[in-house]
Protein backbone atom coordinates (compact mmCIF):
# COMPACT_ATOMS: atom_id res chain seq x y z
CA UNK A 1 72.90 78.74 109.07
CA UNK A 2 72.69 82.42 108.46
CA UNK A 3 68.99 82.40 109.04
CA UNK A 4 69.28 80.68 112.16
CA UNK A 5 71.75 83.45 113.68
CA UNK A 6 69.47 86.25 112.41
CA UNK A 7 65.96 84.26 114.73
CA UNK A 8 68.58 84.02 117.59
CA UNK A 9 69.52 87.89 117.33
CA UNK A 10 65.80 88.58 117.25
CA UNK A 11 64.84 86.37 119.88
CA UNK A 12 67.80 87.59 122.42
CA UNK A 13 67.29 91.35 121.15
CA UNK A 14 63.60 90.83 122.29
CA UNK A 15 64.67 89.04 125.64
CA UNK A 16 66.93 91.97 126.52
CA UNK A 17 64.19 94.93 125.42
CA UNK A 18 61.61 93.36 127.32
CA UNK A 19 64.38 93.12 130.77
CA UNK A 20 65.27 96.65 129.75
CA UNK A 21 61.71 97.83 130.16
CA UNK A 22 60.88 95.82 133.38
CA UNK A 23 64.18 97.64 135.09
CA UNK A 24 63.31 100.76 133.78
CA UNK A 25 59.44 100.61 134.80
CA UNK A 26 60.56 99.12 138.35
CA UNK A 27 61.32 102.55 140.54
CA UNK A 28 61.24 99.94 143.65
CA UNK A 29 63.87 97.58 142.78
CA UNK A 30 65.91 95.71 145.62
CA UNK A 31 69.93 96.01 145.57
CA UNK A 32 69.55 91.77 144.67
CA UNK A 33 66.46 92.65 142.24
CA UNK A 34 68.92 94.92 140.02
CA UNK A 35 72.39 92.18 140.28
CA UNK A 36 69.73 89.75 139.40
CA UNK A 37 68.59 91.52 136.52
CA UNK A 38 71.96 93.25 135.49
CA UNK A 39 73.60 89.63 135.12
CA UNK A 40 71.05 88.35 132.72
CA UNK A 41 71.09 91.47 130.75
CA UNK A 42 75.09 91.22 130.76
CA UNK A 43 74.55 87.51 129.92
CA UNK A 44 72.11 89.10 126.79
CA UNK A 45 74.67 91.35 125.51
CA UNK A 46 77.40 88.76 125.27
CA UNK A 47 75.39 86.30 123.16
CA UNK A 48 73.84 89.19 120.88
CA UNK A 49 77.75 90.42 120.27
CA UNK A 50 78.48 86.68 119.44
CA UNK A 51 76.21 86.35 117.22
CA UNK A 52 76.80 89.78 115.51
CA UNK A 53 80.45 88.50 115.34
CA UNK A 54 79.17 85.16 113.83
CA UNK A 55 77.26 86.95 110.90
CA UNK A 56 80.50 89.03 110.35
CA UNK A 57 82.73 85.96 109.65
């Protein structure tokens, strides 16, 4: 079980790095582009902390 929480922290730390470079690359994002993005990145963080929490336990 452990294993699988460590490939899902890797593959939603990935995810979120890529997102994080696209935003930070973009200097002509629209007000909706940056929402857009911001949600799934918030959406990122919460699963990688709940899986970080998981491994703890």
């Amino acid at each position: 079980m452990e294993n699988k929480i460590h490939e899902a922290l890797k593959y939603y730390s990935y995810k979120r790095e890529g997102l994080l470079k696209y935003i930070n690359s973009k200097s002509d994002l629209t007000v909706e582009d940056i929402i857009d993005n911001a949600e799934e990145l918030s959406i990122l963080e919460y699963k990688i902390t709940a899986l970080e929490v998981a491994l703890e336990n």
